[in-house]
Protein backbone atom coordinates (compact mmCIF):
# COMPACT_ATOMS: atom_id res chain seq x y z
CA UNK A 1 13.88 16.33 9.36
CA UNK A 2 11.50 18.84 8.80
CA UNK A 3 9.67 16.73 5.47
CA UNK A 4 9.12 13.73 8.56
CA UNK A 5 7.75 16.38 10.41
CA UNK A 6 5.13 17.26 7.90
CA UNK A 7 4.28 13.43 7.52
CA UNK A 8 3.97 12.90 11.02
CA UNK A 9 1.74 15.88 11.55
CA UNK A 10 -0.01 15.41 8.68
CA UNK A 11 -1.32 11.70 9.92
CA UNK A 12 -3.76 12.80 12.47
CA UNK A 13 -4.75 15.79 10.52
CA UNK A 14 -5.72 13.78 7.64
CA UNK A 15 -7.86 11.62 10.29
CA UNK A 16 -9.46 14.32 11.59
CA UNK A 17 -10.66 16.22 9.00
CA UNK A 18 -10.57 13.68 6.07
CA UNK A 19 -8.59 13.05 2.31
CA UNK A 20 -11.43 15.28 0.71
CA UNK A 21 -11.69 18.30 3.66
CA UNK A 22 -8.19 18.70 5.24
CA UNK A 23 -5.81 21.50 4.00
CA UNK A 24 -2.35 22.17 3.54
CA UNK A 25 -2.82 24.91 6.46
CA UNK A 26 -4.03 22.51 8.48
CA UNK A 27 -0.80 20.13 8.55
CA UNK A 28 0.79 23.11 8.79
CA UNK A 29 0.07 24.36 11.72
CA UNK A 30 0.08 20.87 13.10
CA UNK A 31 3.46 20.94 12.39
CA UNK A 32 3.91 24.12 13.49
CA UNK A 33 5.70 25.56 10.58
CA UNK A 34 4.39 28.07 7.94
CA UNK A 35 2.38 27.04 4.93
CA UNK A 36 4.71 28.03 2.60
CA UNK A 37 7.22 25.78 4.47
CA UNK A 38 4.82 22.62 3.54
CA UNK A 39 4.90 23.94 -0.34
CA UNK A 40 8.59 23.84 -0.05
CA UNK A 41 8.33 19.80 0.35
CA UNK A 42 5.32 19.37 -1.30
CA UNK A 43 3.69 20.54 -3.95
CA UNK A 44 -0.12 20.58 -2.38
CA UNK A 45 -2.41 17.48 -0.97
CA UNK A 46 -1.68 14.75 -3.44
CA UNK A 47 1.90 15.13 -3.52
CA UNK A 48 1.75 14.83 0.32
CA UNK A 49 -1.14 12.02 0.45
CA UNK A 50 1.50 9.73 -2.01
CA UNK A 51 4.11 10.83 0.39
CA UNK A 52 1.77 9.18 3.23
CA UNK A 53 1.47 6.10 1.14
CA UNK A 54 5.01 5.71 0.56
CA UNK A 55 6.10 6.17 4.30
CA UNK A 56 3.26 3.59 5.25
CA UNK A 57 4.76 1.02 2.42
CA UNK A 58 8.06 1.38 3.93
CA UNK A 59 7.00 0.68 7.51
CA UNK A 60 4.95 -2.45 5.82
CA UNK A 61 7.69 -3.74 4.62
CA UNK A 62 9.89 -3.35 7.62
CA UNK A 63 6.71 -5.04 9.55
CA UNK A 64 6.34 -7.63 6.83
CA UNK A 65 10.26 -8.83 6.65
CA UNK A 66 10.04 -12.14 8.98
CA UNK A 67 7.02 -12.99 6.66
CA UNK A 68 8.73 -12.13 3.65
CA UNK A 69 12.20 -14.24 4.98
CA UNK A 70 10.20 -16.95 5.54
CA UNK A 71 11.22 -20.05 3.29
CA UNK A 72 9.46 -19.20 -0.05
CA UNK A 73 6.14 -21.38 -0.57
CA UNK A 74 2.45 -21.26 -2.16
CA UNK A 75 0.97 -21.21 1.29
CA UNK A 76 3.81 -18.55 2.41
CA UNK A 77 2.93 -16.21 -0.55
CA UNK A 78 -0.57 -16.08 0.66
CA UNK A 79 0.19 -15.26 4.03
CA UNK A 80 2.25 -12.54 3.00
CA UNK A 81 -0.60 -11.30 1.09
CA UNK A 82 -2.82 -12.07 3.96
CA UNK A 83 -0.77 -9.93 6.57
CA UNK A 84 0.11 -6.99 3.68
CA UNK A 85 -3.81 -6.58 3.79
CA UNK A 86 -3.91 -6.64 7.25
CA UNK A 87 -1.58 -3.62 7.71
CA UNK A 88 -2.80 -1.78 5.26
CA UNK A 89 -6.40 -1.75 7.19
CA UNK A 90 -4.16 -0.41 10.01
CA UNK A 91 -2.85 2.81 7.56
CA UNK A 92 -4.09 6.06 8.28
CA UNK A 93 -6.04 6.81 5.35
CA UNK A 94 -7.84 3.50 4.88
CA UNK A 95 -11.20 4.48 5.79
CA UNK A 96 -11.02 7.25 3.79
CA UNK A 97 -10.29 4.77 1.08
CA UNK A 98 -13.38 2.95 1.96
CA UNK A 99 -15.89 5.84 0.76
CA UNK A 100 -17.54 5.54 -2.43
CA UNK A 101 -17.18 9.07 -2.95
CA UNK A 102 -12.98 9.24 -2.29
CA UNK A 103 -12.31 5.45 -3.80
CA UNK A 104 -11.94 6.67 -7.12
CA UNK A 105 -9.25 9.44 -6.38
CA UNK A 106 -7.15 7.53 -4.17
CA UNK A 107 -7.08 4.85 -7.05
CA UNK A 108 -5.68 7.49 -9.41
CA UNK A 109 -3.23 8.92 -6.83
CA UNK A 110 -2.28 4.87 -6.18
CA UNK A 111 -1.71 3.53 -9.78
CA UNK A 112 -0.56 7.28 -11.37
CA UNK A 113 2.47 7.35 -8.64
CA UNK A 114 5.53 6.30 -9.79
CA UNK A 115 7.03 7.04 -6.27
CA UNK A 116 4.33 4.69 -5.06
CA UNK A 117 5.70 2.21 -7.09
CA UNK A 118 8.91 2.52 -6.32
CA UNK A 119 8.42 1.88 -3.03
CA UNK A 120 5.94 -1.57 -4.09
CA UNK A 121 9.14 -2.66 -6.18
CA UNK A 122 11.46 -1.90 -3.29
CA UNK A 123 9.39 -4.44 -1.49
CA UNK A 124 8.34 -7.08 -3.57
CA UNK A 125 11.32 -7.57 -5.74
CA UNK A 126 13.16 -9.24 -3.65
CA UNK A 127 10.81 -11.39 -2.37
CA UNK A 128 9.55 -12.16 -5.94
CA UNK A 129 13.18 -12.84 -6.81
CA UNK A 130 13.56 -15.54 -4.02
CA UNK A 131 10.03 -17.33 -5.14
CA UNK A 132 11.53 -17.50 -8.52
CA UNK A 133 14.76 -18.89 -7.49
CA UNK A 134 12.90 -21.13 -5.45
CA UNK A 135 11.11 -22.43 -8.26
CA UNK A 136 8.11 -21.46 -6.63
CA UNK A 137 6.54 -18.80 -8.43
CA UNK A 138 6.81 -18.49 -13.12
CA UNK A 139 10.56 -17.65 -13.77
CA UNK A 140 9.18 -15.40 -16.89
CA UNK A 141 7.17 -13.19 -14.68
CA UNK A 142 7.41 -9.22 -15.92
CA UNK A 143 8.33 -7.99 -11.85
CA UNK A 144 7.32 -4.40 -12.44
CA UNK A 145 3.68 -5.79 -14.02
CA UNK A 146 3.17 -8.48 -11.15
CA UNK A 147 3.65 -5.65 -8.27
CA UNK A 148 1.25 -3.38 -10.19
CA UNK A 149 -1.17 -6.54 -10.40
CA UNK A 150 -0.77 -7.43 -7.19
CA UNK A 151 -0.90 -3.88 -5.76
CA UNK A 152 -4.82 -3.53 -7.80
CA UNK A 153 -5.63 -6.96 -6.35
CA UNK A 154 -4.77 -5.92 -2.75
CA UNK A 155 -6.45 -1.90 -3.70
CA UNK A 156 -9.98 -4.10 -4.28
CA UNK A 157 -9.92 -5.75 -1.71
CA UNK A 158 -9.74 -3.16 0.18
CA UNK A 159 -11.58 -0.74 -1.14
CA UNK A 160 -14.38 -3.96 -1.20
CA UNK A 161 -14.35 -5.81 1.69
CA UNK A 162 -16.97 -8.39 1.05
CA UNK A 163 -17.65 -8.10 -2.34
CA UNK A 164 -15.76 -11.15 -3.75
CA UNK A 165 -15.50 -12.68 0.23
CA UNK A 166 -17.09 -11.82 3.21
CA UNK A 167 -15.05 -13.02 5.45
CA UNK A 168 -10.75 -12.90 6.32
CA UNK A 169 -11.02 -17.65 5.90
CA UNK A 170 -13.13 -17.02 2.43
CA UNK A 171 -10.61 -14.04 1.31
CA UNK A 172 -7.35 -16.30 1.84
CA UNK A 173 -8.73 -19.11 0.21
CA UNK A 174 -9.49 -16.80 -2.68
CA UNK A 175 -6.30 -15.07 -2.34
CA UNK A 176 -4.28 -18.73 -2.71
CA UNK A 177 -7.09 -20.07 -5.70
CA UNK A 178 -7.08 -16.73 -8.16
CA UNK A 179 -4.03 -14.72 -7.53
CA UNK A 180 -1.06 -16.98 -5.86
CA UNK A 181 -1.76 -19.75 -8.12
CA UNK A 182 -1.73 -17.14 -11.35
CA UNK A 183 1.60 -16.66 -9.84
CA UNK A 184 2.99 -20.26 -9.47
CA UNK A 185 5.52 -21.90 -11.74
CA UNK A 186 3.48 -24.37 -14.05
């Protein structure tokens, strides 16, 4: 109870003041709890930003579910894609993730989480499992690689917007060429 607390509070506090200025005392007395209470659940900022992450991949998935039930396809496995980007622009710390100057930490806090990843192989195992069965997607596919693949593929473009498309039509289209159809049994 009191570690959902500390996430909860720790949401706006982290919009208010930013990833780079906002402080462990801060969430705490959002929370209103003592410092040292925070500590007890985590051990300082990055062990609570990851905590953020994970929370927000959970809700994803539960948001993403009637997507990710849907009757496995090429087209389907774009949308999903599609709609995972889409609520991850909606996550708390995404604009944070936007600035040049915080991009690079929040990719080492992202790919140097194994919690993180626990949580992205929570979620896309199964569905990668039914696209395989399916015969949609390679039957020889390393799951564990593919979700850190596709989890860098969905950090760029994020992180940059327009760099390889400007646009949401250009980025699906890109999204189904390069990365579903790397994907799709031969």
């Amino acid at each position: 109870m009191t570690r959902e607390r500390i996430l909860e509070a720790a949401r706006p506090v982290v919009a208010r003041f930013t990833v780079t200025k906002f402080g462990m005392e801060d969430v705490a007395r959002a929370a209103g709890i003592a410092r040292q209470t925070v500590y007890k659940y985590f051990s300082g900022k990055d062990d609570l930003l990851i905590a953020m992450f994970v929370q927000q991949l959970t809700e994803m998935g539960e948001q993403l579910s009637e997507i990710a039930a849907a009757d496995p396809s090429a087209e389907q496995l774009v949308t999903l894609f599609v709609e995972e980007l889409k609520a991850a622009q909606k996550f708390p710390l995404f604009d944070a993730m936007l600035d040049p100057a915080v991009a690079p930490k929040m990719a080492e806090l992202v790919f140097g989480s194994d919690e993180l990843f626990t949580a992205r192989n929570a979620n896309w195992f199964p569905i990668l499992e039914r696209y395989v069965a399916s015969g949609v997607v390679a039957d020889d596919l390393d799951f564990a690689r593919t979700v850190r693949w596709i989890t860098y593929q969905e950090f760029w473009f994020l992180t940059h917007p327009t760099v390889l498309t400007p646009s949401d039509e250009e980025r699906g289209i890109y999204i189904r060429d390069f990365i579903v159809k790397a994907l799709l049994a031969k």
